[in-house]
C-alpha atoms as a PDB file:
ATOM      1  CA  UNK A   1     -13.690  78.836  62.095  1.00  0.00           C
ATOM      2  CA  UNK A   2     -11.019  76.627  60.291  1.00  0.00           C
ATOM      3  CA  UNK A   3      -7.829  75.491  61.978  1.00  0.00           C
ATOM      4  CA  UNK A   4      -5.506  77.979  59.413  1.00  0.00           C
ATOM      5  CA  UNK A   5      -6.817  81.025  62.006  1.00  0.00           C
ATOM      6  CA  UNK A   6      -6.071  79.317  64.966  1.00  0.00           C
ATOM      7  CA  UNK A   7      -2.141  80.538  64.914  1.00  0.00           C
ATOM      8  CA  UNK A   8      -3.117  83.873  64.084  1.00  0.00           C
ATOM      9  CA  UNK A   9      -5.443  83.501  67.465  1.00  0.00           C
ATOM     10  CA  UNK A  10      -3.253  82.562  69.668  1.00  0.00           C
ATOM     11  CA  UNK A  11      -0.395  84.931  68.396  1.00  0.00           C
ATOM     12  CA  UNK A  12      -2.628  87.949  69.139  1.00  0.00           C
ATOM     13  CA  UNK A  13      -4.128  86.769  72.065  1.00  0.00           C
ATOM     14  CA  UNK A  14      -0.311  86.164  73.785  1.00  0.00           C
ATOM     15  CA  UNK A  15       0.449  89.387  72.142  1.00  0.00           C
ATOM     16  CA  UNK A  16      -1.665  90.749  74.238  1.00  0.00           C
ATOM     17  CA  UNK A  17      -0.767  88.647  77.166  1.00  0.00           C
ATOM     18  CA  UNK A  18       2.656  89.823  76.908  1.00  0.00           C
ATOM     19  CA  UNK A  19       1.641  93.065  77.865  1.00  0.00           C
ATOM     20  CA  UNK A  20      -0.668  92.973  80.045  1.00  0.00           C
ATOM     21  CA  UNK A  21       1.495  90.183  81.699  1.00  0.00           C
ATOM     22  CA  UNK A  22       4.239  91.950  82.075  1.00  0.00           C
ATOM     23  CA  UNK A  23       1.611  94.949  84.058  1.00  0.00           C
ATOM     24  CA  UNK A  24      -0.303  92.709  86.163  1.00  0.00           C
ATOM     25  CA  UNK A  25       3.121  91.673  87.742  1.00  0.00           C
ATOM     26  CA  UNK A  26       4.309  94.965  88.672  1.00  0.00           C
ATOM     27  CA  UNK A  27       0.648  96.763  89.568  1.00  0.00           C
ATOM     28  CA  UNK A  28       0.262  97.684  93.241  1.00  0.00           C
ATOM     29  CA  UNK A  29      -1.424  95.588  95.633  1.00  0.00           C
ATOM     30  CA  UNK A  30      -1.935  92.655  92.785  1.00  0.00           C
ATOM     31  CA  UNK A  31       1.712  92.801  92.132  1.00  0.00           C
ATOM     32  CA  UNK A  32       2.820  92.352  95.952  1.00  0.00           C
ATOM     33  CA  UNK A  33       5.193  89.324  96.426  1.00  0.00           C
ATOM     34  CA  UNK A  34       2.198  88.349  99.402  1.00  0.00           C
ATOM     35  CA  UNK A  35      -0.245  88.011  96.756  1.00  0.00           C
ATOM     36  CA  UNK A  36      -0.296  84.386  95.072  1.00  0.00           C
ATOM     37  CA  UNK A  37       1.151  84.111  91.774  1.00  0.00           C
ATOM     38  CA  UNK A  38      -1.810  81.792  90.372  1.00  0.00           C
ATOM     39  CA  UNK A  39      -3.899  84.739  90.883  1.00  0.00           C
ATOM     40  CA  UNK A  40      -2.173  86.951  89.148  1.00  0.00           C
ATOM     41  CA  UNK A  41      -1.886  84.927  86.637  1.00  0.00           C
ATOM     42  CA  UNK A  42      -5.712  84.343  86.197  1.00  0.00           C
ATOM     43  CA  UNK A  43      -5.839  87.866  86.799  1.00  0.00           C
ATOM     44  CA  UNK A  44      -3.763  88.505  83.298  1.00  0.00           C
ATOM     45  CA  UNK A  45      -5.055  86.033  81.340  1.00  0.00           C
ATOM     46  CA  UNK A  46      -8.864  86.608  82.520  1.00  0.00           C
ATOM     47  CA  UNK A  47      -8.237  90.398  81.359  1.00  0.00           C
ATOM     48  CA  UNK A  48      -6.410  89.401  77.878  1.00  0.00           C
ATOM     49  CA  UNK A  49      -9.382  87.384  77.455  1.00  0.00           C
ATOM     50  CA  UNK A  50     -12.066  90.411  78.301  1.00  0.00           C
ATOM     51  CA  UNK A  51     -10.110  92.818  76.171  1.00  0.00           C
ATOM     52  CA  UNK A  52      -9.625  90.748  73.006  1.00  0.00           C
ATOM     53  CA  UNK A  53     -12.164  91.155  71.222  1.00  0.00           C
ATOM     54  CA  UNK A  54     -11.708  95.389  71.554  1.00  0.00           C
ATOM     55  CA  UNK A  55      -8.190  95.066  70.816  1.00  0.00           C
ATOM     56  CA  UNK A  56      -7.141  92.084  68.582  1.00  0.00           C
ATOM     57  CA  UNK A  57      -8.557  93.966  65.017  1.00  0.00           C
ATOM     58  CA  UNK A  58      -6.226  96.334  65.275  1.00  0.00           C
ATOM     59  CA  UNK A  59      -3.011  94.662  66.452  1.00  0.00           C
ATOM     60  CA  UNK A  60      -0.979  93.365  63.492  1.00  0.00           C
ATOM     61  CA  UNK A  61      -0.837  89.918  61.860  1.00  0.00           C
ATOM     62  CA  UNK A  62       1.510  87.637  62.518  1.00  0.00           C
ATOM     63  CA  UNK A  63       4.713  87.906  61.152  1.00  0.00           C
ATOM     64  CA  UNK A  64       6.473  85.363  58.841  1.00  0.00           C
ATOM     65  CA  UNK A  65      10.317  85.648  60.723  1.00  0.00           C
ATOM     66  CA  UNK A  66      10.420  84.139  63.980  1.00  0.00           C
ATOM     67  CA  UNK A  67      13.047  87.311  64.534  1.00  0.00           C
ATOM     68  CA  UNK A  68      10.041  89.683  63.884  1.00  0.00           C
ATOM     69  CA  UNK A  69       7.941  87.444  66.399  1.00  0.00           C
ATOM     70  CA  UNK A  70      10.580  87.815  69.149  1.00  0.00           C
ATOM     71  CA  UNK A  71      11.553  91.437  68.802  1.00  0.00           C
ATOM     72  CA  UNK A  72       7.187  91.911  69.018  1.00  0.00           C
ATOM     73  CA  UNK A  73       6.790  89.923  72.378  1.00  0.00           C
ATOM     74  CA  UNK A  74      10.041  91.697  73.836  1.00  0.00           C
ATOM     75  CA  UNK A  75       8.599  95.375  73.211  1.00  0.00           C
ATOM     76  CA  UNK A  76       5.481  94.257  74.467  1.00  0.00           C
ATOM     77  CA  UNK A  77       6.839  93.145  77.822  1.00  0.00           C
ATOM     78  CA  UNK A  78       9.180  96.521  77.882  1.00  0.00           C
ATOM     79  CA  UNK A  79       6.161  98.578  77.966  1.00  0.00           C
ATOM     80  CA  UNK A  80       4.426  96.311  80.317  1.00  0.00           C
ATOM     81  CA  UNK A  81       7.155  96.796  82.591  1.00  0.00           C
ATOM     82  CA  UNK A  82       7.241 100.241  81.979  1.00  0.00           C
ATOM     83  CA  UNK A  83       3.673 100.937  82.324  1.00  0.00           C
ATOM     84  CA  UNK A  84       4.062  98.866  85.623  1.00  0.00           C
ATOM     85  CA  UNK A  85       6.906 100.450  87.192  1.00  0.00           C
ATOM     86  CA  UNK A  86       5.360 104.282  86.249  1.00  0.00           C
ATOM     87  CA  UNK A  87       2.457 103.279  88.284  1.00  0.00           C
ATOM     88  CA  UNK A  88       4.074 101.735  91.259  1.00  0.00           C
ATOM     89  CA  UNK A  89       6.177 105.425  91.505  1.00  0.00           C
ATOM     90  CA  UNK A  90       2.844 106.934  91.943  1.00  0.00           C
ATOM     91  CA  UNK A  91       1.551 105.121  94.606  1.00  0.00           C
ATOM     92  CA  UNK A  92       4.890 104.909  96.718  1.00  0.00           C
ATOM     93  CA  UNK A  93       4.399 108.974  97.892  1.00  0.00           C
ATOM     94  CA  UNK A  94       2.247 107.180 100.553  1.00  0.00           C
ATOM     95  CA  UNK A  95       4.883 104.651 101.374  1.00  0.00           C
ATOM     96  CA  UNK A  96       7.723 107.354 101.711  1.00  0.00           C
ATOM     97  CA  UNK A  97       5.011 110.346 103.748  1.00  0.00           C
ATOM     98  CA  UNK A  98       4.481 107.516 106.264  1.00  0.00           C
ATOM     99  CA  UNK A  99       7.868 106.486 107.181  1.00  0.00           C
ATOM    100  CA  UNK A 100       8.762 110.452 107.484  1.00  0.00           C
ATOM    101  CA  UNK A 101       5.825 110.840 109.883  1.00  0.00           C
ATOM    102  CA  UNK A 102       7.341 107.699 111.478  1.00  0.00           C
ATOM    103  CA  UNK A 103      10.187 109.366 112.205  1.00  0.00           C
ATOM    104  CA  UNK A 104       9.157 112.447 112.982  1.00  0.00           C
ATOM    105  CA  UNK A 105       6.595 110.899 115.914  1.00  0.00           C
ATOM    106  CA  UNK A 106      10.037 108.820 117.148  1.00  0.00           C
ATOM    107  CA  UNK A 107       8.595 105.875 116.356  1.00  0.00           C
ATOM    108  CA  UNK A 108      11.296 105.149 113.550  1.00  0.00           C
ATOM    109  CA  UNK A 109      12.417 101.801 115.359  1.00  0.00           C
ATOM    110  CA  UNK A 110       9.352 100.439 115.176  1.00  0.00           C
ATOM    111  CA  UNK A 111       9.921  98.334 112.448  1.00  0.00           C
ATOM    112  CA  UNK A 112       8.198  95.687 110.629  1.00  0.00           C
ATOM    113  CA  UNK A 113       8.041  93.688 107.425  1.00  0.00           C
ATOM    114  CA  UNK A 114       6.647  95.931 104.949  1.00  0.00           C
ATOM    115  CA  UNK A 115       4.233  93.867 102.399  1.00  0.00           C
ATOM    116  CA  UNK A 116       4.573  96.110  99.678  1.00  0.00           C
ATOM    117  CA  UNK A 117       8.554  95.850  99.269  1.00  0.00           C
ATOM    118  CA  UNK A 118       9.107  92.545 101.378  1.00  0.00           C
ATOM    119  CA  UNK A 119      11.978  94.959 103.391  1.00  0.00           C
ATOM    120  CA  UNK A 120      11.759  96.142 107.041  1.00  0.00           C
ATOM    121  CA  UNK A 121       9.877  99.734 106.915  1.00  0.00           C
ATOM    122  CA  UNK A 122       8.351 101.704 109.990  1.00  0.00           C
ATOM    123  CA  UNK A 123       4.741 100.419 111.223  1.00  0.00           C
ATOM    124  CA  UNK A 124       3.191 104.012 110.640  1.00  0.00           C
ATOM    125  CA  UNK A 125       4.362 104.117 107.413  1.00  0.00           C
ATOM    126  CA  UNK A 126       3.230 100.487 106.288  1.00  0.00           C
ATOM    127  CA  UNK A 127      -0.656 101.645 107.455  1.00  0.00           C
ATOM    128  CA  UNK A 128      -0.180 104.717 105.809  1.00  0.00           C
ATOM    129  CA  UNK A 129       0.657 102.529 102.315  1.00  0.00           C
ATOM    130  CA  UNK A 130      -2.671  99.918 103.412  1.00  0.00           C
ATOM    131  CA  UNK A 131      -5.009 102.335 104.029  1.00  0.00           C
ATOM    132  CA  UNK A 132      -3.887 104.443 100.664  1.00  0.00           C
ATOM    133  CA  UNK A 133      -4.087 101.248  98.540  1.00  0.00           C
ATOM    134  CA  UNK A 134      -7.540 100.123 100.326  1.00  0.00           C
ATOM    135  CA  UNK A 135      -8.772 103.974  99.022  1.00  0.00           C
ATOM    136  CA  UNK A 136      -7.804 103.710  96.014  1.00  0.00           C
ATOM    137  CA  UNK A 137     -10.117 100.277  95.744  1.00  0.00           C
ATOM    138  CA  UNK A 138     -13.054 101.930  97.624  1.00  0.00           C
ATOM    139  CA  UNK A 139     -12.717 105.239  95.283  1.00  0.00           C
ATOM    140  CA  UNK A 140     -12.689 103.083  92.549  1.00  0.00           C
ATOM    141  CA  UNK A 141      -9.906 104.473  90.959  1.00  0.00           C
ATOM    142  CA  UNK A 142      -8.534 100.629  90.195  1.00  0.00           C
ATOM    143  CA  UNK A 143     -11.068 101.428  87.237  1.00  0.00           C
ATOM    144  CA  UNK A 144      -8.631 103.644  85.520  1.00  0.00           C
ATOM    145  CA  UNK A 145      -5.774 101.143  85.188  1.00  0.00           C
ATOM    146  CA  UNK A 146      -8.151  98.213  83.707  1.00  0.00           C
ATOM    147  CA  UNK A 147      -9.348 101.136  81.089  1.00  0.00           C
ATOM    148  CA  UNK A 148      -5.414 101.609  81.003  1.00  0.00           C
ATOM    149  CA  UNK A 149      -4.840  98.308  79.858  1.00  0.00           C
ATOM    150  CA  UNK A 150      -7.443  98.961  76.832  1.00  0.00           C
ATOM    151  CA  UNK A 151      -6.294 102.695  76.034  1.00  0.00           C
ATOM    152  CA  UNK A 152      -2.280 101.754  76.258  1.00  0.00           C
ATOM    153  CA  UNK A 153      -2.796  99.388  72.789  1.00  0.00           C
ATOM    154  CA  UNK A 154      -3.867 102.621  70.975  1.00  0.00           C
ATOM    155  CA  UNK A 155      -1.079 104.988  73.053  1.00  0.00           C
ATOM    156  CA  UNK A 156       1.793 102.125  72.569  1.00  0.00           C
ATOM    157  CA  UNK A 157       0.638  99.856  69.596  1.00  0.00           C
ATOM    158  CA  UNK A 158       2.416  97.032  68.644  1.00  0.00           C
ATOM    159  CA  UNK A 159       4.889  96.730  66.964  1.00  0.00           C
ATOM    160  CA  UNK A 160       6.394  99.896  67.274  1.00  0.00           C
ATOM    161  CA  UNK A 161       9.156 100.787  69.467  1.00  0.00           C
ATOM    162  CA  UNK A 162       8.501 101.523  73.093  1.00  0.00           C
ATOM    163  CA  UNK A 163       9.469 105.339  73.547  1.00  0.00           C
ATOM    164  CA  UNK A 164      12.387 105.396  75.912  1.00  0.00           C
ATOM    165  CA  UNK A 165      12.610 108.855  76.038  1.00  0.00           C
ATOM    166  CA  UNK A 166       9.153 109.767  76.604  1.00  0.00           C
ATOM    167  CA  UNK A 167       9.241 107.116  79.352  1.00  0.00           C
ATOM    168  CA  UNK A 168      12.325 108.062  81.278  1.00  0.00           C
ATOM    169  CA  UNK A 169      11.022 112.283  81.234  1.00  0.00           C
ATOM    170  CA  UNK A 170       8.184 110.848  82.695  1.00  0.00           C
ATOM    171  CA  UNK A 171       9.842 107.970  85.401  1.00  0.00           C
ATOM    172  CA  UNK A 172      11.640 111.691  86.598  1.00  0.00           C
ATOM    173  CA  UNK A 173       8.919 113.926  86.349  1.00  0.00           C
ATOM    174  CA  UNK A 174       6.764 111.292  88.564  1.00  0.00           C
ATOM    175  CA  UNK A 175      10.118 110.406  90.770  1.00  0.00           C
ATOM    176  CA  UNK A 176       9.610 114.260  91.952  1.00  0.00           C
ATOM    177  CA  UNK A 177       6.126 114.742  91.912  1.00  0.00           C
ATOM    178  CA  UNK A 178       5.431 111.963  94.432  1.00  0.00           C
ATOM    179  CA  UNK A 179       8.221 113.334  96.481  1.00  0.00           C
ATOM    180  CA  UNK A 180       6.387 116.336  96.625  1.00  0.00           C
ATOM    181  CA  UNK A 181       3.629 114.849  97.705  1.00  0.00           C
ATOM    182  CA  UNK A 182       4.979 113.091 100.321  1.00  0.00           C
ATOM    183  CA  UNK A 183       6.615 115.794 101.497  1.00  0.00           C
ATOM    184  CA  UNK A 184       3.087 117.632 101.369  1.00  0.00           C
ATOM    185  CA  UNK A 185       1.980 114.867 103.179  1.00  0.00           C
ATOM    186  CA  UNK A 186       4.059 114.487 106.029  1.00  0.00           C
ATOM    187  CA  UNK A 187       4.144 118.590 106.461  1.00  0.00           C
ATOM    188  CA  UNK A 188       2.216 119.236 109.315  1.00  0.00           C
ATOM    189  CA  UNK A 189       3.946 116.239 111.444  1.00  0.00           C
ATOM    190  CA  UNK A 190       7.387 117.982 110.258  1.00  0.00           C
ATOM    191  CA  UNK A 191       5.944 121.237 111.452  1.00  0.00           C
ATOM    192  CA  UNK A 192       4.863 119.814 114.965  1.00  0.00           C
ATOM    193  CA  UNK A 193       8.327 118.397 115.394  1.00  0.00           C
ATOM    194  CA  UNK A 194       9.792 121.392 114.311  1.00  0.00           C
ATOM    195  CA  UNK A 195       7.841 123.436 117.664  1.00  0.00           C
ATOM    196  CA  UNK A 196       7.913 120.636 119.680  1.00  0.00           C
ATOM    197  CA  UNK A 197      11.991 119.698 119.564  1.00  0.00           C
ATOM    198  CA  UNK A 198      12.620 123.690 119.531  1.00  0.00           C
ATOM    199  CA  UNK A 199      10.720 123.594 122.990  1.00  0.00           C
ATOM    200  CA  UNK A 200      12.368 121.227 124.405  1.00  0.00           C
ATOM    201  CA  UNK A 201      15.782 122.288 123.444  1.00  0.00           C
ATOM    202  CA  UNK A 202      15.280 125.712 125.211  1.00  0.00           C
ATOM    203  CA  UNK A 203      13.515 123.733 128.091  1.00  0.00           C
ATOM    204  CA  UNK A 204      16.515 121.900 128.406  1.00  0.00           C
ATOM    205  CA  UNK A 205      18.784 124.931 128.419  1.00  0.00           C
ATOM    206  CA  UNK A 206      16.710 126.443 131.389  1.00  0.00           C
ATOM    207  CA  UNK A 207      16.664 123.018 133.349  1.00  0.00           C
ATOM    208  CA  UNK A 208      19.813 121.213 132.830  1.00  0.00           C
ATOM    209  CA  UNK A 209      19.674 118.510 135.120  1.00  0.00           C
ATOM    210  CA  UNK A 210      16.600 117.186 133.907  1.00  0.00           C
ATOM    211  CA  UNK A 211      16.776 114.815 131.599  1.00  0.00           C
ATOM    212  CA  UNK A 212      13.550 116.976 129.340  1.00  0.00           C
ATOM    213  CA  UNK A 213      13.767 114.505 126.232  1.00  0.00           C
ATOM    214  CA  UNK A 214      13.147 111.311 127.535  1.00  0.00           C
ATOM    215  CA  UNK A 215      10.735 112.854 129.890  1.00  0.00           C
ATOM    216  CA  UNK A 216       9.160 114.150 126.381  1.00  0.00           C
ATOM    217  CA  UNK A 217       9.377 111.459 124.360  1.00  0.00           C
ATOM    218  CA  UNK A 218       5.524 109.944 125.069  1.00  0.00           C
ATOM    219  CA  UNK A 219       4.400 113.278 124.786  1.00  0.00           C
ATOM    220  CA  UNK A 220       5.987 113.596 121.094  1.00  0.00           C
ATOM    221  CA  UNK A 221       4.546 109.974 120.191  1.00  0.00           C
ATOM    222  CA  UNK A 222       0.808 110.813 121.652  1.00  0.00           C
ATOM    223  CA  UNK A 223       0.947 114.231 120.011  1.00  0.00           C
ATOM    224  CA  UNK A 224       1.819 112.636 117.026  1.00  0.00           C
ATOM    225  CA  UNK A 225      -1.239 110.304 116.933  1.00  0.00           C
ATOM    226  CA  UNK A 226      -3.522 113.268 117.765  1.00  0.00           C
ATOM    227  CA  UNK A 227      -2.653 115.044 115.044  1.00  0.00           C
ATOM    228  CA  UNK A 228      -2.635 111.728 112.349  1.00  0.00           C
ATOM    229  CA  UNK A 229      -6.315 111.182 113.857  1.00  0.00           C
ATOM    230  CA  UNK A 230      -7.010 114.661 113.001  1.00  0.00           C
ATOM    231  CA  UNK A 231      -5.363 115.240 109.267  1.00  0.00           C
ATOM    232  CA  UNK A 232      -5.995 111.896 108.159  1.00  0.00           C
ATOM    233  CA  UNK A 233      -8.824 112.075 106.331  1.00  0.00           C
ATOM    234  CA  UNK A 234      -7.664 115.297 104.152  1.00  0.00           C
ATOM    235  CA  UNK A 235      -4.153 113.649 103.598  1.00  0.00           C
ATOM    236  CA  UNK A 236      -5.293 110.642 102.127  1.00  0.00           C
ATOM    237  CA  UNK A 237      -7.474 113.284 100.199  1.00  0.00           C
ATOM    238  CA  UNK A 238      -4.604 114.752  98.791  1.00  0.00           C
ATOM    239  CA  UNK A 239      -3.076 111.248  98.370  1.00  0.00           C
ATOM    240  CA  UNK A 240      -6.197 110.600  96.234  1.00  0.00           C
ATOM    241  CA  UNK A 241      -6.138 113.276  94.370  1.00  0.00           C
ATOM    242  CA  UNK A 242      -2.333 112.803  93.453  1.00  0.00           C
ATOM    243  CA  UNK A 243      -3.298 108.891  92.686  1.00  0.00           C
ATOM    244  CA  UNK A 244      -5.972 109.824  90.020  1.00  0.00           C
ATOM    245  CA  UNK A 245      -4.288 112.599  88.235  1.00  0.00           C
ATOM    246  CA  UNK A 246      -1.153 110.361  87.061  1.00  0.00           C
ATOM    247  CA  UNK A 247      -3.588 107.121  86.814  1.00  0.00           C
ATOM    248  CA  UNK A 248      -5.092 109.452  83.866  1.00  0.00           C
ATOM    249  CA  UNK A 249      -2.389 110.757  82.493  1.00  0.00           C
ATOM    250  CA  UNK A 250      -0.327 107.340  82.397  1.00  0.00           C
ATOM    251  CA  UNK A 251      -2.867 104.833  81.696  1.00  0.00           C
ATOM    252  CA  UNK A 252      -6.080 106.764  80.049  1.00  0.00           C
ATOM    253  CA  UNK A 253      -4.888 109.497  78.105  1.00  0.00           C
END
């Protein structure tokens, strides 16, 4: 090695960085504001570091215009961000089935801090979101976005324009599919409260003078819990199976 490859090095190696970077910060559960930025920052570079040798032959050389150099490390960090975002829509079904269950069970004002967003979200809904993202770990599926990272050079290479297009078709396709799925999701609670409220409303038309919905209300919220005990295990199935699909289709293939 002589010191006239060292730029050429480090140029693909924060080439790299740039993009991967730019991921790292915006992945779920790494990319939480809770979780330290140091570590994420090892995180990114340890990965850049693992994936050079794969990559680096077939990212270009470095250019002789500084102009060229910026306009390269910008696109990278677009698609980073892209690629980031895209993923973080996937994942938030869980986020948005939980906080309609919340509601539905009447336990909407039961707030807290959620970590994922750093905003105020409903407690049911927040260990919905934990329990998805500690799946997705256990499952393994975190294995698909490091293969991502690898496969995204050869899907986006450098140096080439990021396709906005492609990318915003998809942003909407995914906007609607995880809607879908959280709708899916939170189905049978909507169902229950469906029956249950319809109940009580003609309960309450037969016995006016009782006060029937307060009277009703624990039986709503321990209803509710009976039935998330019972469905949980095939909704976070479903959750799953909605995770890996688009983990695939954005970040493998």
């Amino acid at each position: 090695m002589t010191i006239t490859i060292l730029p050429e090095i480090a140029w693909l190696f924060l080439l790299m960085f740039a993009r991967i970077g730019a991921l790292a910060m915006l992945l779920p559960s790494l990319g939480e504001r809770y979780f330290p930025m140091r570590i994420r920052l090892v995180f990114a570079l340890t990965t850049t570091l693992v994936l050079y040798p794969a990559i680096a032959p077939s990212l270009p050389r470095l250019p002789e215009a500084i102009l060229a150099v910026l306009a390269a490390f910008l696109t990278e960090l677009l698609i980073g961000i892209a690629l980031g975002l895209l993923v973080r829509l996937v994942v938030s079904s869980m986020s948005t089935a939980g906080n309609t269950i919340a509601f539905q069970m009447g336990l909407g004002f039961a707030l807290n801090v959620d970590p994922s967003q750093g905003v105020q979200g409903a407690l049911i809904g927040n260990f919905m979101a934990l329990v998805g993202m500690a799946l997705i770990f256990a499952s393994d599926l975190h294995h698909l976005a490091i293969g991502g990272l690898l496969d995204s050079f050869a899907v986006y290479p450098p140096g080439v324009l990021m396709p906005f297009g492609d990318m915003a078709e998809m942003a909407t396709r995914l906007v609607g599919d995880s809607f879908k799925v959280a709708i899916q999701i939170s189905a049978p609670f909507i169902v229950f409260g469906l029956i249950f409220y319809l109940g009580l409303g003609l309960l309450s038309r037969l016995m006016p003078q009782l006060q029937i919905f307060i009277i009703a209300m624990p039986l709503n919220i321990i209803g509710g819990f009976v039935l998330l005990g019972v469905l949980l295990a095939a909704l976070m199935t479903l959750y799953l199976d909605h995770v890996a699909r688009y983990f695939g289709l954005l970040l493998v293939n």
